[in-house]
C-alpha atoms as a PDB file:
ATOM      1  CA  UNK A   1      68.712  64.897-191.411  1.00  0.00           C
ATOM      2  CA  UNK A   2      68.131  64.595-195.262  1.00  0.00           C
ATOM      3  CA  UNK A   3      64.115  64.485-196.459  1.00  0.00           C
ATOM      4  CA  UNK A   4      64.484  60.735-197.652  1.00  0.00           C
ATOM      5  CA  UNK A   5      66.096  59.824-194.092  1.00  0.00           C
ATOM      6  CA  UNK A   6      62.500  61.272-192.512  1.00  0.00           C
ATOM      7  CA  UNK A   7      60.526  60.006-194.446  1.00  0.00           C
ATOM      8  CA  UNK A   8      61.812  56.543-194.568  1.00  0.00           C
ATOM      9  CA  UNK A   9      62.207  57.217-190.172  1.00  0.00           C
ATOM     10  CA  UNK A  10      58.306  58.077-190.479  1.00  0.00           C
ATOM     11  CA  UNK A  11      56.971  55.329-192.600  1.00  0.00           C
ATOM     12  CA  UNK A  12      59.192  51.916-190.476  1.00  0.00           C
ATOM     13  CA  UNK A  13      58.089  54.020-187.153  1.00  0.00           C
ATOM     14  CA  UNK A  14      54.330  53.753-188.031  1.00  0.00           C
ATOM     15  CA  UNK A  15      54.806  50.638-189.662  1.00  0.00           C
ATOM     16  CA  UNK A  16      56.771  48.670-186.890  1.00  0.00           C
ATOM     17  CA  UNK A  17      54.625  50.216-184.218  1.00  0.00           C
ATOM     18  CA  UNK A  18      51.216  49.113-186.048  1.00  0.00           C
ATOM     19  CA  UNK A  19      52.671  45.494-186.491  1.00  0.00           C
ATOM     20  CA  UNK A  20      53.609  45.947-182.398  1.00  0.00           C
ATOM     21  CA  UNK A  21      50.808  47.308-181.201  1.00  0.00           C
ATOM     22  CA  UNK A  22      48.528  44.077-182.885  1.00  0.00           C
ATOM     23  CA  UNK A  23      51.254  41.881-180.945  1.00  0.00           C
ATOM     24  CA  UNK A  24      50.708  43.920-177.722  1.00  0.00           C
ATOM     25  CA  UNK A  25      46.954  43.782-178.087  1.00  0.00           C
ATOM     26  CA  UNK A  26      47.141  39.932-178.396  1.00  0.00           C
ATOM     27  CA  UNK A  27      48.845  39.898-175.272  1.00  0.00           C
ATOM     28  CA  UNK A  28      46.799  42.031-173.438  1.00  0.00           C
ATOM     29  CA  UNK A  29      43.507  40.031-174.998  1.00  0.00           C
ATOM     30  CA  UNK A  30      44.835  36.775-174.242  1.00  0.00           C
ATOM     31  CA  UNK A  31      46.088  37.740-170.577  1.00  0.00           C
ATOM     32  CA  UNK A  32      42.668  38.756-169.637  1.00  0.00           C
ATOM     33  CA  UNK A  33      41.005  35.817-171.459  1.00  0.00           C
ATOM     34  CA  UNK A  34      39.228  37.948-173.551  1.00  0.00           C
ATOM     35  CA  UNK A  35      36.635  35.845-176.272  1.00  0.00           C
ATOM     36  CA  UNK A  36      38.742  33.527-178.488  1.00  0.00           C
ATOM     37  CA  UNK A  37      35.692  34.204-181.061  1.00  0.00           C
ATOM     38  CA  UNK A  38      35.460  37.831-181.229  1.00  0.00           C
ATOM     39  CA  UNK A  39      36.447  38.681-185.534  1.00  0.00           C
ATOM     40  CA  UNK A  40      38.245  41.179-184.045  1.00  0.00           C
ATOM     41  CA  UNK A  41      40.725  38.184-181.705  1.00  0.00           C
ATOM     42  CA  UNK A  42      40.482  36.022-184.682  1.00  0.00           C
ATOM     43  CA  UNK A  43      42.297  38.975-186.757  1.00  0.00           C
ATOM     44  CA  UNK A  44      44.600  39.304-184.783  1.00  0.00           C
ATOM     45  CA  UNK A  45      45.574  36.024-184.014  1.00  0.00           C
ATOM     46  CA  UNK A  46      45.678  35.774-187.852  1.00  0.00           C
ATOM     47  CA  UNK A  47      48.002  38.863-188.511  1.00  0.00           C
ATOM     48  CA  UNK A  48      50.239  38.160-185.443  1.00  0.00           C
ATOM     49  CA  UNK A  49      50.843  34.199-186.154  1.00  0.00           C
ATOM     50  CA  UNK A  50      53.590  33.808-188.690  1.00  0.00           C
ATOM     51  CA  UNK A  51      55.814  35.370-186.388  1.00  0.00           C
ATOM     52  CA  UNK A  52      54.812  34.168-182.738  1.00  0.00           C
ATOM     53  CA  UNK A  53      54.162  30.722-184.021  1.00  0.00           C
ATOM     54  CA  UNK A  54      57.873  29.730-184.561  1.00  0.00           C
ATOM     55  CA  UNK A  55      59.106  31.924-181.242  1.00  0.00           C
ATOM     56  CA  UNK A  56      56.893  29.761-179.646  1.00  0.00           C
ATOM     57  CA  UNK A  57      58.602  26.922-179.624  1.00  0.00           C
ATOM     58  CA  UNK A  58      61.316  28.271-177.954  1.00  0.00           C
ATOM     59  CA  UNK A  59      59.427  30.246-175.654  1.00  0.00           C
ATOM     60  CA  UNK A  60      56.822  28.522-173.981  1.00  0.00           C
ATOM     61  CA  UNK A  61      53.673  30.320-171.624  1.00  0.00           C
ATOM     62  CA  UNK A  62      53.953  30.450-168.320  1.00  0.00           C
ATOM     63  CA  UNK A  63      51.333  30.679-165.757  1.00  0.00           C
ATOM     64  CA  UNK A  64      48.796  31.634-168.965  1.00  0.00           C
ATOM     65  CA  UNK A  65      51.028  34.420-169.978  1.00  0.00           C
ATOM     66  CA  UNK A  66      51.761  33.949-173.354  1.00  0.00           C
ATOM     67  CA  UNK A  67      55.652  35.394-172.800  1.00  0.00           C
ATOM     68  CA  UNK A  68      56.343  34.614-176.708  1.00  0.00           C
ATOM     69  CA  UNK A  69      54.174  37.465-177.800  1.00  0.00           C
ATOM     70  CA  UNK A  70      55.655  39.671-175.043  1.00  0.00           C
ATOM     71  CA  UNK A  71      59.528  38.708-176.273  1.00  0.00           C
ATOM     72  CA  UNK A  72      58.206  38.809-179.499  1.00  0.00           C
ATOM     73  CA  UNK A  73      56.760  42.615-179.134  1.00  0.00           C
ATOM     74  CA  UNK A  74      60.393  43.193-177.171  1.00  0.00           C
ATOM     75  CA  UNK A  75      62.476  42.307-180.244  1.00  0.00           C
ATOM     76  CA  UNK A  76      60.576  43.870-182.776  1.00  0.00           C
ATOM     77  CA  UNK A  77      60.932  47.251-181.055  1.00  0.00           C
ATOM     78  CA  UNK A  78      64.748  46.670-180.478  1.00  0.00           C
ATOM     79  CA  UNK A  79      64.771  46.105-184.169  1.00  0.00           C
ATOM     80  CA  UNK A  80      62.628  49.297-185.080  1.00  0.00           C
ATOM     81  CA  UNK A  81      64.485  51.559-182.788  1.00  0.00           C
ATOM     82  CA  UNK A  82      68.118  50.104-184.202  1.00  0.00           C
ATOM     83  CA  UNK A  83      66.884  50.716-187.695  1.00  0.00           C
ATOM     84  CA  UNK A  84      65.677  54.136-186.722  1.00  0.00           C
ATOM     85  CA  UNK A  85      68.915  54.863-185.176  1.00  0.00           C
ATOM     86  CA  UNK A  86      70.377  53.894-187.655  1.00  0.00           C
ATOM     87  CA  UNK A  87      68.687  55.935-190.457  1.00  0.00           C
ATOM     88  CA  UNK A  88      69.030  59.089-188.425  1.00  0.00           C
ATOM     89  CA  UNK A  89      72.929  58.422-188.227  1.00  0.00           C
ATOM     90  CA  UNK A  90      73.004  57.292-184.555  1.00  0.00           C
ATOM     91  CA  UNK A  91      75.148  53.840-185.445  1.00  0.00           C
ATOM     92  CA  UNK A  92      74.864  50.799-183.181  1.00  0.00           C
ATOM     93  CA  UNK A  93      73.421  51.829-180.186  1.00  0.00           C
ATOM     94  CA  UNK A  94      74.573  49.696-176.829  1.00  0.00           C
ATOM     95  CA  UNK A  95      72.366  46.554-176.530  1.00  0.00           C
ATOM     96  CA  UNK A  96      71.631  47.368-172.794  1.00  0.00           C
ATOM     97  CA  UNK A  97      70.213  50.645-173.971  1.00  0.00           C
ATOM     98  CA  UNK A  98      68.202  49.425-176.790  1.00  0.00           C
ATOM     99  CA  UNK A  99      66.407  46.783-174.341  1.00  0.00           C
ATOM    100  CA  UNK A 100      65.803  49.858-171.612  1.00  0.00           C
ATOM    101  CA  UNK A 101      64.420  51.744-174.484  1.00  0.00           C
ATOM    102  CA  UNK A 102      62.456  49.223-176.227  1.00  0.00           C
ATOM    103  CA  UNK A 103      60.924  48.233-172.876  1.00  0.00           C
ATOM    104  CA  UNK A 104      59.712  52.029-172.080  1.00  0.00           C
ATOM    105  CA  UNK A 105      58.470  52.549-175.524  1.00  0.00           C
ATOM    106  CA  UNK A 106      56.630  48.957-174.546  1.00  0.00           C
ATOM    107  CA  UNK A 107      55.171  50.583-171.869  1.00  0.00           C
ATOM    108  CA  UNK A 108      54.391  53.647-173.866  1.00  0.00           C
ATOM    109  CA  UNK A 109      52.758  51.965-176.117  1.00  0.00           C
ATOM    110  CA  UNK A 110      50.505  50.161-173.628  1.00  0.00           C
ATOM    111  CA  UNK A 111      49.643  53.112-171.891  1.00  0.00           C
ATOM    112  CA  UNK A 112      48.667  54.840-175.165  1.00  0.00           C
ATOM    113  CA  UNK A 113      46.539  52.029-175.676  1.00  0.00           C
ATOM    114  CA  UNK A 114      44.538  52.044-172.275  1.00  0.00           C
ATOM    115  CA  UNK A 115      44.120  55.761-172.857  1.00  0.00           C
ATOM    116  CA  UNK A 116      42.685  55.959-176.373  1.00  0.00           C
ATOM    117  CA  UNK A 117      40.830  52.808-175.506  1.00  0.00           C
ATOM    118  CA  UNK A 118      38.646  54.443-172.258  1.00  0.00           C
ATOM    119  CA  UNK A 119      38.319  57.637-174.535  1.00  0.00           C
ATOM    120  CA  UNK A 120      36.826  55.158-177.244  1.00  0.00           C
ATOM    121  CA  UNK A 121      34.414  53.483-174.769  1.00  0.00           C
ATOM    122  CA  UNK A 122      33.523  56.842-173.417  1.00  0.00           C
ATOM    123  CA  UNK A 123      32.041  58.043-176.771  1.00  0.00           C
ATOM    124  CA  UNK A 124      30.754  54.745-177.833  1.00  0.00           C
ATOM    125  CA  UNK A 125      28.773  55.071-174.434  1.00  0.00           C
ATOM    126  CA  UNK A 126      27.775  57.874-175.627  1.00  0.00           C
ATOM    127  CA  UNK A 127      26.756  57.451-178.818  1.00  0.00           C
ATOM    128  CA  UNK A 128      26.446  53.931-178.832  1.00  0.00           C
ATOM    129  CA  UNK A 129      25.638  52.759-175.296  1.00  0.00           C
ATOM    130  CA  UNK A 130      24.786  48.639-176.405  1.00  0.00           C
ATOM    131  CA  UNK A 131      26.771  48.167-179.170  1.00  0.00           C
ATOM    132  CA  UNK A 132      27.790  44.702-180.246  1.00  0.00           C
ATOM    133  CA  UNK A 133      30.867  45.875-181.896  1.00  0.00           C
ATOM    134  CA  UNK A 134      33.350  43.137-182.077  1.00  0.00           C
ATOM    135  CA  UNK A 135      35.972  46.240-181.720  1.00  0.00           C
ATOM    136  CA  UNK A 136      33.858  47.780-178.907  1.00  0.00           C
ATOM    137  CA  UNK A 137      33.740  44.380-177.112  1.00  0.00           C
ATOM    138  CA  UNK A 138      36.844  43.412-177.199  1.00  0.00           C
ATOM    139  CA  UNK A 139      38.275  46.616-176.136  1.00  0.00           C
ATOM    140  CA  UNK A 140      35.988  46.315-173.106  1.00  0.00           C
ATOM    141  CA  UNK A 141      36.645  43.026-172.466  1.00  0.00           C
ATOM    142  CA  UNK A 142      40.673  44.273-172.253  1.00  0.00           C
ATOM    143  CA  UNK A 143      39.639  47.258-170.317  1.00  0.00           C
ATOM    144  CA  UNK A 144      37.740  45.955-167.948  1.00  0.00           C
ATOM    145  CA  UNK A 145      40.230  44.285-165.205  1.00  0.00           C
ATOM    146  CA  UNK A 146      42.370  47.211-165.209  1.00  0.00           C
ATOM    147  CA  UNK A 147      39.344  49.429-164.460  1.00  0.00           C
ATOM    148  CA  UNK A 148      37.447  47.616-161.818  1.00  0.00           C
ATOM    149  CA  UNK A 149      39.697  48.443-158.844  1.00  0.00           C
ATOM    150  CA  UNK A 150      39.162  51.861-159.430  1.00  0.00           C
ATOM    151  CA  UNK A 151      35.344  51.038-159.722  1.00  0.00           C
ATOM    152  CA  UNK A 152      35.474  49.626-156.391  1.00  0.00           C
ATOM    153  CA  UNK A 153      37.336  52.662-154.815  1.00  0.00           C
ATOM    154  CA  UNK A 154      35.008  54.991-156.632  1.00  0.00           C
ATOM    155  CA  UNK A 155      31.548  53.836-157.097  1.00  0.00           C
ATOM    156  CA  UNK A 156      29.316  54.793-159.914  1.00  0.00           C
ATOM    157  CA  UNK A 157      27.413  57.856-159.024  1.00  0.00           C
ATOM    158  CA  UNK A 158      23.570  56.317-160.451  1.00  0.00           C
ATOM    159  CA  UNK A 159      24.441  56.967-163.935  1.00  0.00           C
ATOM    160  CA  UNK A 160      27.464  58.557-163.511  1.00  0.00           C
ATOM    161  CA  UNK A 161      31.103  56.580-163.482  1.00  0.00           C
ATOM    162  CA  UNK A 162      33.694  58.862-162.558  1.00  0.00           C
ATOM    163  CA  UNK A 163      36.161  55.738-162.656  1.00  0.00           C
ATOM    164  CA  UNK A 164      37.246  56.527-166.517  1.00  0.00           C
ATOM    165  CA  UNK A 165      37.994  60.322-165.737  1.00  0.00           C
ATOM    166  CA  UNK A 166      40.413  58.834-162.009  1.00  0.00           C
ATOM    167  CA  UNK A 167      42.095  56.726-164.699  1.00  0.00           C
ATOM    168  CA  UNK A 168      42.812  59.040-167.699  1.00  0.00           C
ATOM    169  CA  UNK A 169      44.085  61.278-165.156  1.00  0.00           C
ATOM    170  CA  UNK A 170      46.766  58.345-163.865  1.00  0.00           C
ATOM    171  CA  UNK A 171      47.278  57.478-167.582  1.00  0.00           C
ATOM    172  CA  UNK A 172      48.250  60.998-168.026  1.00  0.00           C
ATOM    173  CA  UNK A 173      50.595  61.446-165.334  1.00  0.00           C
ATOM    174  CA  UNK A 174      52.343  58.178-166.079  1.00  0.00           C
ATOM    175  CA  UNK A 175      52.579  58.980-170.218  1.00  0.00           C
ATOM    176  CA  UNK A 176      53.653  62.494-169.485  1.00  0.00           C
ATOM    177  CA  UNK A 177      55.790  63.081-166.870  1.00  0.00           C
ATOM    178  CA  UNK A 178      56.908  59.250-165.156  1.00  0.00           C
ATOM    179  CA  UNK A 179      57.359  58.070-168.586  1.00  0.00           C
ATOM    180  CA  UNK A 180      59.458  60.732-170.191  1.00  0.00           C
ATOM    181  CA  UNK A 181      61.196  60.812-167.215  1.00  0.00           C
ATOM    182  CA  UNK A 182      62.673  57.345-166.573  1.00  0.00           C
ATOM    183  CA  UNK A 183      63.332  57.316-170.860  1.00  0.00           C
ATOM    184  CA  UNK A 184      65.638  60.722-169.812  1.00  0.00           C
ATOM    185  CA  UNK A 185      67.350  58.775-167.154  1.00  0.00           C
ATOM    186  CA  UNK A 186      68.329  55.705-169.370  1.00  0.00           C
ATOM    187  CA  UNK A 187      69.552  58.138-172.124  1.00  0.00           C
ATOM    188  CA  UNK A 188      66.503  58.003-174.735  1.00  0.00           C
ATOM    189  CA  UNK A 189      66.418  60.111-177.676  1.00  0.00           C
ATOM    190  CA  UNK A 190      63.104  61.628-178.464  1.00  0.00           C
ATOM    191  CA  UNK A 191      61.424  63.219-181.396  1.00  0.00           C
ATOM    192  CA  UNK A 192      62.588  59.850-183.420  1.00  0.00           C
ATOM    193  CA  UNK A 193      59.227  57.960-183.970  1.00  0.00           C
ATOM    194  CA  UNK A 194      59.443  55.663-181.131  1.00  0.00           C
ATOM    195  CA  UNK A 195      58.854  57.362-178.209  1.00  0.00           C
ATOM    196  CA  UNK A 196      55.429  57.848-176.154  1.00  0.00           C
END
């Protein structure tokens, strides 16, 4: 692959998968109610709006899920990885395939997310154990509902929570072995920017 071909592949990958990941995360904030107010909700409401305001009219919510963000995340990365493909002299790539690929990269993505985001509140409880960080609480205000089954399993130990280390650990396995292995089974070329 010619220099101008990578970088071009490197710059729409990071690109495309920063504008994605701000759709995901208003998803995932909005799906766990997570404070309308929050600078941090209102920014990306603001960033995310030109584009999921006209899909939703089409696309309505359902049961509180905002599905237009979701479709809308879902067609940007069956854009990116066509456009990728496409720069790395792939061609067209098979519509079925692109939507099994765009929806494990999805998932990567997600996963990524939940695994930098418990490392994140790990430090800051570290470092910064009452924060008001509009970052900080929104990120716990995300995290929170996905982490407090495992709290209930495993029950703080007095000041130690061994509920983040359980779930990195599950986060791993899925983003490093269940993950690359169900993108192997569908066909999914790696090492091309949108991957996990």
């Amino acid at each position: 692959m010619q220099t101008l071909a990578q970088i071009a592949i490197y710059v729409i990958s990071t690109l495309g998968t920063l504008y994605i990941s701000l759709v995901l995360l208003r998803f995932l904030a909005q799906l766990v109610r997570a404070d309308y107010y929050n600078p941090m909700s209102k920014a990306l409401v603001k960033y995310t709006n030109p584009l999921l305001i006209p899909l939703r009219k089409i696309i309505p919510g359902l049961f509180g899920i905002d599905l237009a963000a979701l479709v809308l995340a879902l067609l940007l990365q069956v854009i990116l990885i066509q456009v990728i493909m496409l720069l790395a002299n792939y061609g067209l790539i098979n519509p079925l395939y692109l939507l099994a690929w765009s929806a494990i990269s999805l998932l990567g993505l997600v996963l990524t997310f939940y695994y930098w985001g418990v490392i994140i509140m790990i430090i800051a409880s570290w470092v910064a154990p009452h924060s008001s960080n509009p970052a900080l609480s929104l990120l716990q205000q995300i995290l929170d509902p996905v982490m407090a089954p495992l709290r209930k399993i495993i029950p703080p130990l007095g000041m130690l929570d061994l509920s983040p280390m359980i779930f990195l650990m599950i986060l791993h396995i899925l983003r490093n072995y269940v993950l690359p292995a169900i993108a192997g089974s569908v066909g999914m070329v790696h090492g091309l920017g949108f991957g996990f």
